[in-house]
Each structure stands twice: as C-alpha cells, then as structure tokens.
N, C-alpha and C. Protein backbone atom coordinates (compact mmCIF):
# COMPACT_ATOMS: atom_id res chain seq x y z
N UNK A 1 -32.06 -64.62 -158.98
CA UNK A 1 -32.37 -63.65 -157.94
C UNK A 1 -33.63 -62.90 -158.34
N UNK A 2 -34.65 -62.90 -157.35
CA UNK A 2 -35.93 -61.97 -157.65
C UNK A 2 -35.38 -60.65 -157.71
N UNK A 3 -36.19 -59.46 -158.76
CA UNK A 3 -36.00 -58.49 -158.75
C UNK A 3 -36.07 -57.54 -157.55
N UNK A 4 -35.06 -57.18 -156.94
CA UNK A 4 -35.14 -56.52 -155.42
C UNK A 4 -36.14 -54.96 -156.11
N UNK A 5 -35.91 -54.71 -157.14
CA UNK A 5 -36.78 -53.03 -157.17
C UNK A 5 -38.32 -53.55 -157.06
N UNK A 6 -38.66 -54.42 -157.42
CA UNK A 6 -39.98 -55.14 -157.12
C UNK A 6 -40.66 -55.17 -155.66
N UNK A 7 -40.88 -54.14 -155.29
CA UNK A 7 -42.04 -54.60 -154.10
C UNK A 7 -42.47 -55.16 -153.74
N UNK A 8 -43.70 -55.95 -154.80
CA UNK A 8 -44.79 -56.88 -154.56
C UNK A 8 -43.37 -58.14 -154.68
N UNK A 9 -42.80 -58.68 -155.35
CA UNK A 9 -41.89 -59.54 -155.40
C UNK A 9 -41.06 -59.53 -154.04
N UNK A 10 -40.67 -58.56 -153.45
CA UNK A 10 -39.56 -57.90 -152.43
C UNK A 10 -40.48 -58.74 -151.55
N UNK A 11 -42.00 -58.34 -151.22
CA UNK A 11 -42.93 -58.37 -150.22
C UNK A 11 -43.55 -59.96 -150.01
N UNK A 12 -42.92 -60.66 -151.51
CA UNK A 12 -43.65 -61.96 -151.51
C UNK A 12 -42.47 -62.76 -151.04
N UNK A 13 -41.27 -62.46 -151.49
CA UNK A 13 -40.25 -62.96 -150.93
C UNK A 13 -40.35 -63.27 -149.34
N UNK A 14 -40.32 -61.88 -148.79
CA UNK A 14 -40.38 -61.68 -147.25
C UNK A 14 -41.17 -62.40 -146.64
N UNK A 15 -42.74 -62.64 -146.86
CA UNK A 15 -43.44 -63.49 -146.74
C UNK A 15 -43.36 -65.07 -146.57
N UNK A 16 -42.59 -65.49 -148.14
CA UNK A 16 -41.98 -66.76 -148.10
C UNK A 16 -41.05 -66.80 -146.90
N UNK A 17 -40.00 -66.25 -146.63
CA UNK A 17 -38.98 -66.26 -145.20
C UNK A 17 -39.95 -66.47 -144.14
N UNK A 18 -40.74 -65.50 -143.84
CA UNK A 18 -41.77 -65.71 -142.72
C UNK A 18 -42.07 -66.93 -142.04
N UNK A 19 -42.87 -67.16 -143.33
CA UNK A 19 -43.70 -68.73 -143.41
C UNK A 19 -42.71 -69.58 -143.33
N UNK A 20 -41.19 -69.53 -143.45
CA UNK A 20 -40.23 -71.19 -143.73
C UNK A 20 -40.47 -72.03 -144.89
N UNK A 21 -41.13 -71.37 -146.08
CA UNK A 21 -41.75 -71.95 -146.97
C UNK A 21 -40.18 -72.28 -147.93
N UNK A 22 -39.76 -73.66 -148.17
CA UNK A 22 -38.23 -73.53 -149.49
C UNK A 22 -38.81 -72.76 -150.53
N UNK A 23 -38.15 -72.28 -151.06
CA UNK A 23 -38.46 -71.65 -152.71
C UNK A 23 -36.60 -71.22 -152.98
N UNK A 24 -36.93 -70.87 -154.45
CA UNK A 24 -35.68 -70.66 -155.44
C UNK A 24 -36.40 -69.31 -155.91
N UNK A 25 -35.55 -68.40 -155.79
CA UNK A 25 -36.01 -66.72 -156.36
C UNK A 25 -35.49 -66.88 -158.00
N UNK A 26 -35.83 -66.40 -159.00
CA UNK A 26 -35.52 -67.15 -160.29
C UNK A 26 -35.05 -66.08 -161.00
N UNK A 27 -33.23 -65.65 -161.74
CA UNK A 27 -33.22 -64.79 -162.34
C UNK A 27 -33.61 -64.41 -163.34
N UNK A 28 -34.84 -63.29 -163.49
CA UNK A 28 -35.28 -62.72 -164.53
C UNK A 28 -34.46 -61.75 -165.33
N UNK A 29 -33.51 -61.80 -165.21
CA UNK A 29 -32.91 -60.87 -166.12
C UNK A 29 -32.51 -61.94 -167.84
N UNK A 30 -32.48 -62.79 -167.30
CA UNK A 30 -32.39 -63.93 -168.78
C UNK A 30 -33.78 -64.92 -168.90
N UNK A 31 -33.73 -64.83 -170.23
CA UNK A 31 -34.67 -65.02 -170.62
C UNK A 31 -34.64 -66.90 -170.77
N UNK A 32 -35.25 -67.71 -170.91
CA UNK A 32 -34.77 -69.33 -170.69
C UNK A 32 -34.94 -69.70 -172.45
N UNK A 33 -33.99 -70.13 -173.26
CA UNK A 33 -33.88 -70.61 -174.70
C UNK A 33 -34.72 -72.16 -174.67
N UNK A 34 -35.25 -72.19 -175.17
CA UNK A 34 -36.19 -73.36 -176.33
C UNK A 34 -36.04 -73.57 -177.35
N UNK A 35 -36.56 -74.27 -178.01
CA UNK A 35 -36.10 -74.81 -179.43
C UNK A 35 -37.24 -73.62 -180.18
N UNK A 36 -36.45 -72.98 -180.37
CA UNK A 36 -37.19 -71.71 -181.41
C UNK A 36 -37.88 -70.44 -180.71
N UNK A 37 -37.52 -70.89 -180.36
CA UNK A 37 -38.35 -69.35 -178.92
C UNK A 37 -37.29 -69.09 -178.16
N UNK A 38 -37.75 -68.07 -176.99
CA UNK A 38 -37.50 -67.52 -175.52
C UNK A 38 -38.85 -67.71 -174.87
N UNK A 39 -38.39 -68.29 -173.30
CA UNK A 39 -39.18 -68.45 -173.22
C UNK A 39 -39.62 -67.38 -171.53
N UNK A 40 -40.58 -66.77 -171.29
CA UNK A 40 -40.38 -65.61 -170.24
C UNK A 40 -40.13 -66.47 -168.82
N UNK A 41 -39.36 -66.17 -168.13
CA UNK A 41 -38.91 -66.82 -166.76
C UNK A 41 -39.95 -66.38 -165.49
N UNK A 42 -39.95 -67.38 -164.58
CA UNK A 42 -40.73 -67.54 -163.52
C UNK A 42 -40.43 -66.21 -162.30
N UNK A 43 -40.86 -66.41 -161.76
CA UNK A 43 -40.17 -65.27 -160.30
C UNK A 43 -39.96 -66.43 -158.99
N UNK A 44 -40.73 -67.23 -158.95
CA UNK A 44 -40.05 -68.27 -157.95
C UNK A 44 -40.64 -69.57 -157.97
N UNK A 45 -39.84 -70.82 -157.57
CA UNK A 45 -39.98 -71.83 -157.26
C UNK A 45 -40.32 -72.29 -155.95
N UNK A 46 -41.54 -72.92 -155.73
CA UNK A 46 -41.99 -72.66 -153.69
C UNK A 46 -42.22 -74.36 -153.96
N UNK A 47 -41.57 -74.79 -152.97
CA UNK A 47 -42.05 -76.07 -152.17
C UNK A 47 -42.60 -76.34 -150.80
N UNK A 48 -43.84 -75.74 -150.66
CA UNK A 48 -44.50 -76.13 -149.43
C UNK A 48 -44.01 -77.48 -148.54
N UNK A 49 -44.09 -77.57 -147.20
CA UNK A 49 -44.07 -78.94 -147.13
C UNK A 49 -45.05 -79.61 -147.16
N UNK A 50 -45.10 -80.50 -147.26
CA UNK A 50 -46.08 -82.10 -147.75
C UNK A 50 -47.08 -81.26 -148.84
N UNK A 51 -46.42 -80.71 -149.58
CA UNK A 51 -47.78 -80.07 -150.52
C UNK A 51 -47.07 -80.12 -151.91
N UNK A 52 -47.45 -79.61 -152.41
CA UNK A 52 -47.40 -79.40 -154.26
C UNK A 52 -46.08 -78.25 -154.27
N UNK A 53 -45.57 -78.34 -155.82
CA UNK A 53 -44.05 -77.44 -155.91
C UNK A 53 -45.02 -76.87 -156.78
N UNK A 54 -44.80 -75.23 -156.33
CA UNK A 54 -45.47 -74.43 -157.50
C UNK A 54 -44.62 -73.48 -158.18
N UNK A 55 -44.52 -73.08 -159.60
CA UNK A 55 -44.04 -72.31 -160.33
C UNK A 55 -44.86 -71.18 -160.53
N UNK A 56 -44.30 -69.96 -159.57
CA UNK A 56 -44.92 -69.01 -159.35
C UNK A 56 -44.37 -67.80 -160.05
N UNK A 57 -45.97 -66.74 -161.07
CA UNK A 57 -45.56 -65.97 -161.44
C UNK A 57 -46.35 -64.65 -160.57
N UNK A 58 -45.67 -63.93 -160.09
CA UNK A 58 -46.72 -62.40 -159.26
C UNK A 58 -46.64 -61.43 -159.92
N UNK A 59 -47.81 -61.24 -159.79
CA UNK A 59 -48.62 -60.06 -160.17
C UNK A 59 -48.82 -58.95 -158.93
N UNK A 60 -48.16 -57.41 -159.28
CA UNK A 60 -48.48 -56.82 -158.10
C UNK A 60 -49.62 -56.17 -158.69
N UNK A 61 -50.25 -56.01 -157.75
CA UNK A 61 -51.53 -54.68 -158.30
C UNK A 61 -51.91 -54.24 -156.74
N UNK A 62 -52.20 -52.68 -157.08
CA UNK A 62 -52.82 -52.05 -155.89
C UNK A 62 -54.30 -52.65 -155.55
N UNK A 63 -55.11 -52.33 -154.22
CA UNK A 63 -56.59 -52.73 -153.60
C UNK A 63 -56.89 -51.69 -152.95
N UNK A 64 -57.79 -50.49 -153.43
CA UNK A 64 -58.43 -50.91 -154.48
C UNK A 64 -57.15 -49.83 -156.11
N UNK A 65 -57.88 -50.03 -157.01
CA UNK A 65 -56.90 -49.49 -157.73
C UNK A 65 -57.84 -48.50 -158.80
N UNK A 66 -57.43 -47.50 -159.28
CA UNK A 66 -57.75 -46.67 -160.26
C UNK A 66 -59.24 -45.91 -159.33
N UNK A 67 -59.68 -45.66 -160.30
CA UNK A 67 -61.18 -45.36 -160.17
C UNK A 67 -61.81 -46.29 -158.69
N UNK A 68 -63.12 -45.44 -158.10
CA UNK A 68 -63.80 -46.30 -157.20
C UNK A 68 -63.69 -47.37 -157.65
N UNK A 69 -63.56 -48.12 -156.40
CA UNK A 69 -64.49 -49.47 -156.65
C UNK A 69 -63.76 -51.01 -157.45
N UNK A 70 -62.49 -50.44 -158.14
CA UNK A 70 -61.89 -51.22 -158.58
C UNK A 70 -61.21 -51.70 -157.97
N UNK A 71 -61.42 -53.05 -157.16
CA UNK A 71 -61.27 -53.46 -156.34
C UNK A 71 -60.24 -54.87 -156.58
N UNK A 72 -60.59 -55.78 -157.35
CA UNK A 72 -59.98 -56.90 -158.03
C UNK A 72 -59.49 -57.25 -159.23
N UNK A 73 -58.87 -56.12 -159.78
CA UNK A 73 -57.64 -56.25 -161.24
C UNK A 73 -56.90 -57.40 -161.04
N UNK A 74 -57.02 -58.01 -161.93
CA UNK A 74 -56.48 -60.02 -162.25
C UNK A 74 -55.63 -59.74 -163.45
N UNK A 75 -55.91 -58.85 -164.00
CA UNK A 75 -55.20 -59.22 -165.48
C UNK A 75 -53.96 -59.27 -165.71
N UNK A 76 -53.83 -60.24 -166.98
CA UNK A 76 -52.00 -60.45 -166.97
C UNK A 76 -52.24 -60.51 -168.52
N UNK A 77 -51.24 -61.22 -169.23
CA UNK A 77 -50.97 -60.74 -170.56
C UNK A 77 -50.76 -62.51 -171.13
N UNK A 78 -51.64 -62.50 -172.00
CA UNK A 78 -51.55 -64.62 -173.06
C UNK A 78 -50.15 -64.97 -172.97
N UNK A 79 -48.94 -64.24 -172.75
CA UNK A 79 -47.80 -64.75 -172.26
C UNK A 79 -47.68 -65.61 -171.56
N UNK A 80 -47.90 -65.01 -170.42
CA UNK A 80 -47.86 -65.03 -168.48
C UNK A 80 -48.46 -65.93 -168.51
N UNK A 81 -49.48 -66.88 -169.10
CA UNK A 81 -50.28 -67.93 -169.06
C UNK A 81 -49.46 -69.16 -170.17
N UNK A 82 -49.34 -68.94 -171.11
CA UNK A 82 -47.88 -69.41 -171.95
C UNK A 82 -47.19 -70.07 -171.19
N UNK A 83 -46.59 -69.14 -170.74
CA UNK A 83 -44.85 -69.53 -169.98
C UNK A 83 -45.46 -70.42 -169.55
N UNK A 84 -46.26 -70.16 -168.27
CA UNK A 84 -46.55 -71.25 -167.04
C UNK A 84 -47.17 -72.63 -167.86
N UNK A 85 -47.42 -72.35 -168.77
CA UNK A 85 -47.68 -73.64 -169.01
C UNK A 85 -46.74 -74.74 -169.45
N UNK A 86 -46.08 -73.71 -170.57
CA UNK A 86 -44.76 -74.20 -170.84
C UNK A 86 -43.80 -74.85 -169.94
N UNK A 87 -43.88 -74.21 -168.75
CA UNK A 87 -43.17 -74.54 -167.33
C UNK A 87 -43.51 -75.96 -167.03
N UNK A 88 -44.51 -75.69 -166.96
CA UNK A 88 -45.56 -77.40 -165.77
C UNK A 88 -44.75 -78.26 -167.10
N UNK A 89 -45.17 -78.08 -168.52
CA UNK A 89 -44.78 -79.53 -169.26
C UNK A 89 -43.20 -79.81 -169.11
N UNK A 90 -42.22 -78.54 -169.09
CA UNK A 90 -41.13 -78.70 -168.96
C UNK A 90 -40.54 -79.79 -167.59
N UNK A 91 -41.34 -79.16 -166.63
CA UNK A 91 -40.93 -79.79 -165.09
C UNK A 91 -41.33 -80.73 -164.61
N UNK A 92 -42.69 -81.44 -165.57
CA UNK A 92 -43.43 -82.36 -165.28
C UNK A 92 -43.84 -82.28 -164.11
N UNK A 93 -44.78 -83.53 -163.77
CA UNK A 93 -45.84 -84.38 -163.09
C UNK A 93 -45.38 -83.87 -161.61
N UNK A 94 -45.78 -83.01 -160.93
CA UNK A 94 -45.90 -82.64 -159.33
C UNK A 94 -46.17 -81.28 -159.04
N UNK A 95 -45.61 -80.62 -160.70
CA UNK A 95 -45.88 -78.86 -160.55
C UNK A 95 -46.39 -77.86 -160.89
N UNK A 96 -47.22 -77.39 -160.43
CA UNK A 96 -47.95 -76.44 -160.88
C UNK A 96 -47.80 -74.82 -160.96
N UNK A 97 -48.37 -74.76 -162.31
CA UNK A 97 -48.33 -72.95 -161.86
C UNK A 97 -49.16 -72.35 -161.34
N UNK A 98 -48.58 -71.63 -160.78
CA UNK A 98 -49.90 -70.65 -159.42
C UNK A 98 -49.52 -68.79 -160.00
N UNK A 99 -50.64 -67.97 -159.93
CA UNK A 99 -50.01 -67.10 -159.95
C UNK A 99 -50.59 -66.46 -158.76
N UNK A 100 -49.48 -65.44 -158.24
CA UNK A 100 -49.95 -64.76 -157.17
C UNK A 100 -50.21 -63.31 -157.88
N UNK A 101 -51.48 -63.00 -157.01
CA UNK A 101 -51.50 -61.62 -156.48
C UNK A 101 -51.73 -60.94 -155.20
N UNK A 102 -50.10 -60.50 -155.52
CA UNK A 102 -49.88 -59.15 -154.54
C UNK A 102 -50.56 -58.16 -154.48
N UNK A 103 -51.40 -57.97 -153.34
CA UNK A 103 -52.10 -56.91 -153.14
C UNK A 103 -51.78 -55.57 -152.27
N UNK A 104 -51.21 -54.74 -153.07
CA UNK A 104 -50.96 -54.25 -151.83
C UNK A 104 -52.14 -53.09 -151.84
N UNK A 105 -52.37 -52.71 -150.23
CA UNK A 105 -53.37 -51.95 -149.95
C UNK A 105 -53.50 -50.78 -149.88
N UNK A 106 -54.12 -49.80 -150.57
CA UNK A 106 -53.79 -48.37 -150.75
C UNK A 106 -55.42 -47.72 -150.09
N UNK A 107 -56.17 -48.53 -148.93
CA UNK A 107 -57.65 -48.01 -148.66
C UNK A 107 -57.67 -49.16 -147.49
N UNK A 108 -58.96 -48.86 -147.03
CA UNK A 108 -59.25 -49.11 -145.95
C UNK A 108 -59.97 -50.65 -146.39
N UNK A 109 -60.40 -50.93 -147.15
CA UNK A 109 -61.20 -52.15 -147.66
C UNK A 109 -59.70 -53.14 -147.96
N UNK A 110 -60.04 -54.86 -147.36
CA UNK A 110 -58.89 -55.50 -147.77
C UNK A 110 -59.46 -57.08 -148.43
N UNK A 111 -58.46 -57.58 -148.85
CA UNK A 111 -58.86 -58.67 -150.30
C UNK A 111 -59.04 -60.19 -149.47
N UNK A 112 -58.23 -59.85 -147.65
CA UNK A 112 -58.47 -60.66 -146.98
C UNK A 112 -58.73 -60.66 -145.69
N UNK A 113 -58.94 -60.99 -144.53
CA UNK A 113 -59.26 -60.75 -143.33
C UNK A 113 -57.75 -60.36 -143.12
N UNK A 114 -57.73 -59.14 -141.63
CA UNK A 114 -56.40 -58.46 -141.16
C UNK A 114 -55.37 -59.86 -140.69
N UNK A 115 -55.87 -60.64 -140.54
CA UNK A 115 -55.27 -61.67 -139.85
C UNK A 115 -54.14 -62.64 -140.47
N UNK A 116 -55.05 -62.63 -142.18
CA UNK A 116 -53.86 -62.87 -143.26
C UNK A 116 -53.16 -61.86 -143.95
N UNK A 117 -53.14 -60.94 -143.75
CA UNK A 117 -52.60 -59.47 -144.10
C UNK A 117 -50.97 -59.60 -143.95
N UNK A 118 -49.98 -58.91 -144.42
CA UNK A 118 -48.86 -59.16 -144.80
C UNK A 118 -48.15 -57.55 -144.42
N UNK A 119 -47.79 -57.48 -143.43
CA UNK A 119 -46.99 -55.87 -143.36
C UNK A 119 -44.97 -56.16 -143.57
N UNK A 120 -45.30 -55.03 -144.59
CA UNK A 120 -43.75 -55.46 -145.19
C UNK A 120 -43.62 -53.68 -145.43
N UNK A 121 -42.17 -53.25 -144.82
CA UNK A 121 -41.43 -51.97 -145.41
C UNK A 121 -42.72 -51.05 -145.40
N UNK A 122 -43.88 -50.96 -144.29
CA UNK A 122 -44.47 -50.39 -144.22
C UNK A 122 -46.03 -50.28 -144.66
N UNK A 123 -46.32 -51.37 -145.39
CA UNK A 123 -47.41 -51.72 -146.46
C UNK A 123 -47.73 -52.96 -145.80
N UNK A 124 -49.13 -52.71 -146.23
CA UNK A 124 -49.67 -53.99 -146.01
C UNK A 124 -49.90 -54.60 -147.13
N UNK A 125 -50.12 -56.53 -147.30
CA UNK A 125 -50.19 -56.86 -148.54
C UNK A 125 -50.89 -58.21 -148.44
N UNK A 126 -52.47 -58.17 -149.77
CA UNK A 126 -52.89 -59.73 -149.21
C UNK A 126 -52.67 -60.41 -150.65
N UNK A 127 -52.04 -61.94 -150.51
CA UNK A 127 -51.90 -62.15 -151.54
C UNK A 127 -53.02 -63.56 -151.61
N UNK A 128 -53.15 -63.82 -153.03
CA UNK A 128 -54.13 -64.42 -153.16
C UNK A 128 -53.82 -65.60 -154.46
N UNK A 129 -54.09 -66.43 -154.31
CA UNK A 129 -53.16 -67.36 -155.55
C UNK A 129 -54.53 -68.01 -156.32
N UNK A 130 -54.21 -68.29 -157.67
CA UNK A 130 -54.76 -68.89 -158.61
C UNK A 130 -53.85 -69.94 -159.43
N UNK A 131 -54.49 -71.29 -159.69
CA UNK A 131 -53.33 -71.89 -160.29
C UNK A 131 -53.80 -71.48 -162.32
N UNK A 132 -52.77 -71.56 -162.71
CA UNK A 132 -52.56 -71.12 -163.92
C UNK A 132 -54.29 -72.35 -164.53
N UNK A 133 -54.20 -73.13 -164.39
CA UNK A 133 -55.42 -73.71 -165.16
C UNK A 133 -56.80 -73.08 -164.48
N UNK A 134 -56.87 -72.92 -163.47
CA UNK A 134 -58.05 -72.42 -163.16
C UNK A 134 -58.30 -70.91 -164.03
N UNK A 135 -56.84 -70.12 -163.93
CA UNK A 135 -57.13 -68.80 -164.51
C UNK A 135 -57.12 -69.24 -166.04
N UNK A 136 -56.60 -70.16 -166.35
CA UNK A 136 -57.09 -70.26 -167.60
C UNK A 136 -58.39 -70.83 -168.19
N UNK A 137 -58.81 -71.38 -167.31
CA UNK A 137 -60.10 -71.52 -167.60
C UNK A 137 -61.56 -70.71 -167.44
N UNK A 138 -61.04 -69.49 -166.39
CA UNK A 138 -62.10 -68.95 -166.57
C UNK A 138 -61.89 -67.41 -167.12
N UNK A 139 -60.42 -66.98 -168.12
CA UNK A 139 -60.09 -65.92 -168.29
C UNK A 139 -60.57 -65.78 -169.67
N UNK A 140 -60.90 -63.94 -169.69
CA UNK A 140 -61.72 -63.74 -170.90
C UNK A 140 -61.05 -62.50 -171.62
N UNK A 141 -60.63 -62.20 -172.73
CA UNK A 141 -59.78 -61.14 -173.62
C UNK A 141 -60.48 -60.27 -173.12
N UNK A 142 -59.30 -59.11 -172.61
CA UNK A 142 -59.69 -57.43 -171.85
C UNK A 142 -59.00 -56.64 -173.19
N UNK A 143 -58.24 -56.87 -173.71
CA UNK A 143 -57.77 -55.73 -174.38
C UNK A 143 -56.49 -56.65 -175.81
N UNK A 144 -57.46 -57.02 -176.73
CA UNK A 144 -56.46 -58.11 -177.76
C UNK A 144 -55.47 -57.13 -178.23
N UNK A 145 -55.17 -55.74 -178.50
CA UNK A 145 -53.85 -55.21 -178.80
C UNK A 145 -53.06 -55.82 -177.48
N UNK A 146 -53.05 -55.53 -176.57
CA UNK A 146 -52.08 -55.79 -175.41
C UNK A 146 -51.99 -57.18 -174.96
N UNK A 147 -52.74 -57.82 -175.39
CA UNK A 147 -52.82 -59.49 -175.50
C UNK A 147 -52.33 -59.67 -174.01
N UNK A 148 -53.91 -59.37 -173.50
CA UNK A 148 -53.86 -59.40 -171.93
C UNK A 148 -55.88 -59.77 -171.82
N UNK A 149 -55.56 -60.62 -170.44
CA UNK A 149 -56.91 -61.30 -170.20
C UNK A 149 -57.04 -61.16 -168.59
N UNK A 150 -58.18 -61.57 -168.52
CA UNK A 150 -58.56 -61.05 -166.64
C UNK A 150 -59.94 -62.15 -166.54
N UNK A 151 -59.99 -62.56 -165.31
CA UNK A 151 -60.85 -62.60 -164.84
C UNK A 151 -62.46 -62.24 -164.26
N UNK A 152 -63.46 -62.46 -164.67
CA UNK A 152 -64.52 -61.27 -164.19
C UNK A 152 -64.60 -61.56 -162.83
N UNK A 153 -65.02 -60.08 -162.19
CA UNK A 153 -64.69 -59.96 -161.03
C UNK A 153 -64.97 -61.21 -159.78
N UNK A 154 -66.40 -61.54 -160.52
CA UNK A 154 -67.51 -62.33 -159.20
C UNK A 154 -66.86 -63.74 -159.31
N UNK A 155 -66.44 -64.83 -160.56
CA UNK A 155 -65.55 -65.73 -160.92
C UNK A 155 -64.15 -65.75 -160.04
N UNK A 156 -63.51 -64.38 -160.25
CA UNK A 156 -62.28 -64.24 -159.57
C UNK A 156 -62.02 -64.72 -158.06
N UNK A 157 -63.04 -64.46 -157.62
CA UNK A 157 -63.39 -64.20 -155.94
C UNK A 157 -63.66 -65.66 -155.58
N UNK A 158 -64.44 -66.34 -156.41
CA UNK A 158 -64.57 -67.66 -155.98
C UNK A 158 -62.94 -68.90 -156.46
N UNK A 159 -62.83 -68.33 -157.83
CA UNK A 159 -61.30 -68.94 -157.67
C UNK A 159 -60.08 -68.37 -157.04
N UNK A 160 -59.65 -67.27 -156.67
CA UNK A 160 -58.77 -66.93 -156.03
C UNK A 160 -58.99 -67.31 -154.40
N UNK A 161 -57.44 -67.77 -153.84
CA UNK A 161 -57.47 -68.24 -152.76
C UNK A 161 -56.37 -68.00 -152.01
N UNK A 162 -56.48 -67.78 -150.41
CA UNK A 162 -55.41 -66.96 -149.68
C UNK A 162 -54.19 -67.64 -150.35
N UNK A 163 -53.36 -67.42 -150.13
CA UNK A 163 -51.70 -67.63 -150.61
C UNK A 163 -51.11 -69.13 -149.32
N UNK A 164 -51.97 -68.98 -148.12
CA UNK A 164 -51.94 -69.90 -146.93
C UNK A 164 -52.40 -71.31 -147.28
N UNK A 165 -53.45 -71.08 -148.42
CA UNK A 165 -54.03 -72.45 -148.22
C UNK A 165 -52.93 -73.20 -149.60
N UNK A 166 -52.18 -72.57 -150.26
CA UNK A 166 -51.29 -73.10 -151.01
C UNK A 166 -50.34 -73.59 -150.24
N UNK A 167 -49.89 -73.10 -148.61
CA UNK A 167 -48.34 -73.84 -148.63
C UNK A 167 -48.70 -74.16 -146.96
N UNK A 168 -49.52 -74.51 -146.72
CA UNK A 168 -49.92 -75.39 -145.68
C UNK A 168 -50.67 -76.54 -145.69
N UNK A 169 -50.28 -77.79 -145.43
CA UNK A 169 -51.03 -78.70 -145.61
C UNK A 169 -52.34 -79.01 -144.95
N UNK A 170 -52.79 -79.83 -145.64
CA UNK A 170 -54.74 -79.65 -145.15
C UNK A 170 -54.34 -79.89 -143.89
N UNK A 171 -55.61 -79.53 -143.42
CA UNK A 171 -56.06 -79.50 -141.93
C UNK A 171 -57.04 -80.81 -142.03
N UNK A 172 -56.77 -82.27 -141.53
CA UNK A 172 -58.27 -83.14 -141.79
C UNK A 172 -59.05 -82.95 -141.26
N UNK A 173 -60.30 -83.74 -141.70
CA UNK A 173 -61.54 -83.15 -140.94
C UNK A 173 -61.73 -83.18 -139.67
N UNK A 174 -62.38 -82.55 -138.93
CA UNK A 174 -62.60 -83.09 -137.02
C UNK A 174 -63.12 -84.52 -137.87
N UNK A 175 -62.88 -85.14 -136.48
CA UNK A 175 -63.00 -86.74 -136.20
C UNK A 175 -64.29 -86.68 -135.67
N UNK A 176 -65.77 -86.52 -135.87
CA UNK A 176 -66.44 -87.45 -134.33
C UNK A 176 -66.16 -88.68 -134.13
N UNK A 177 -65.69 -88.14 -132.29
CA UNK A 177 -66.12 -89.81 -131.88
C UNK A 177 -67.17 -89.63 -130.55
N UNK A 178 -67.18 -90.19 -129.84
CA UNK A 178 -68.08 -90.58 -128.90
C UNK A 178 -67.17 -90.99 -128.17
N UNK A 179 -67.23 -90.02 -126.81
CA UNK A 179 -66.64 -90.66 -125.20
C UNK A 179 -67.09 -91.98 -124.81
N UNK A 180 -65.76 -92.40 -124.43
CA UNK A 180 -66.24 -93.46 -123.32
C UNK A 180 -67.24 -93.32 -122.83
N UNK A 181 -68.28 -94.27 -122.46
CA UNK A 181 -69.24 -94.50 -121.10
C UNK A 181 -70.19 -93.27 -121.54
N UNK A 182 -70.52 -93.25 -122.69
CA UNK A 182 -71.64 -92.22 -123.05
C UNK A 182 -72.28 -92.75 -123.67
N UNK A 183 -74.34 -92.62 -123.43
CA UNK A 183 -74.61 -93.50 -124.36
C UNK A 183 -75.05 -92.77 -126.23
N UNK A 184 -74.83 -93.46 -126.85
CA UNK A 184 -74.45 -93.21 -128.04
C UNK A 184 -76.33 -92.47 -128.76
C-alpha cells in the first residue's frame, strides 16, 4: 500500500486511477531482504498499455521551491538510484526504473503546460519522469555528507519528460499520402 500521508504519492496514485494506467502501490513500510543487505522498496509498479513496466520511485518537491527562482529541485539521495537499479536486475528484461517528480505548485509559473496539470485535494501537480539511467547518467554530487545528487538545471529540462509520454503509447508518424486523381 502507498503511503496515504504522502501527497505527492496520494496525488500520483489519483492520477494513475485517472489515466486507467494498471500499477501495484508497493508497501513501504518493509524493507525487501537480499543476500546481505535491505534493500529500500519502490512506491509503485505501472504497466502502461502496449508500453514498458516501470518501477517507480516519486519524488515530491514543491515549483517553485525555497528561495526565488528555484524552480527545478531533482535531487534524491545514491540510494534512490541503488535500489532502482537493483530493481531492473532483480525483475529483469522489460523494466525500467523511472523516477517521478511530483510537482506540486506553490506559484503561478508551471513545470508543464495547464493542460497536463494534475488537480488533486485542491493542488495542482505536474509530474515529470526520468528513467533511472538517464538520471544516472547525467547526475552530479550536491551534498556527499547526505549522499544525495541532482541534476543541473538546463540537463534536467531536456531529460525530464511529462509523466504522459511514459504511459501512452506512441502516436506514429502522420502518413503522407497523395489523393486520388491528384497530380503528384
């Protein structure tokens, strides 16, 4: 069961219902045993249709947050990147980790057009997904006591992607063709 005191979780849930998207809400209150470890648990399992099964961990963060201007906080902790990886080898060949961020909006500026915007319990919320290899590939140490890493901002923007284009299948390209009885 996802953590109901969780908002951004509460809000991603709701979302998933929305959309008809399957997923498994994953209890975090236990931790999953390995051969010598614990290993930190997922928040949900989503199976789009005709698309990819992703092992999803969310991240809530406010938009914008703290101080002006702080607009795109990514950061998570060398764990949170861990697990998920740990995950994909565990579950093998079809699944990926994605992490979301929940955005919820505390200003007038938003992370996506109103149109993908998410109103839940009063809030609006845009979420935005990264799969765990992309963020691992372009994430850089913010703070090694807290063994937490982020994204730089301008990087972020080009890999982060609506939460839509994860659990809808492509759209193919327009077709040209040429009408009948037209000359070409």
């Amino acid at each position: 069961m996802a953590r109901r005191d969780n908002l951004y979780e509460a809000a991603f849930e709701a979302f998933l219902r929305e959309e008809t998207v399957p997923y498994i809400a994953v209890d975090e209150t236990k931790r999953t045993l390995c051969p010598g470890h614990s290993l930190k648990s997922l928040d949900f399992l989503i199976s789009p249709p005709q698309g990819m099964r992703y092992l999803v961990d969310v991240k809530g963060r406010n938009f914008p947050t703290g101080s002006p201007g702080q607009y795109w906080k990514n950061w998570l902790t060398a764990e949170d990147l861990e697990a998920l990886s740990e995950w994909e080898k565990a579950m093998g060949t079809g699944f990926v980790g994605l992490i979301v961020f929940a955005y919820r909006l505390t200003g007038r500026k938003t992370p996506l057009p109103w149109d993908q915007l998410f109103f839940f319990r009063g809030q609006w919320y845009g979420f935005l997904g990264v799969t765990r290899q992309n963020y691992q590939t372009w994430a850089k140490p913010i703070s090694p006591k807290w063994q937490t890493l982020a994204i730089p901002t301008e990087e972020f923007r080009r890999q982060a992607r609506p939460l839509q284009e994860f659990l809808l299948p492509p759209v193919p390209a327009a077709r040209c063709f040429q009408p009948l009885g037209l000359p070409r």
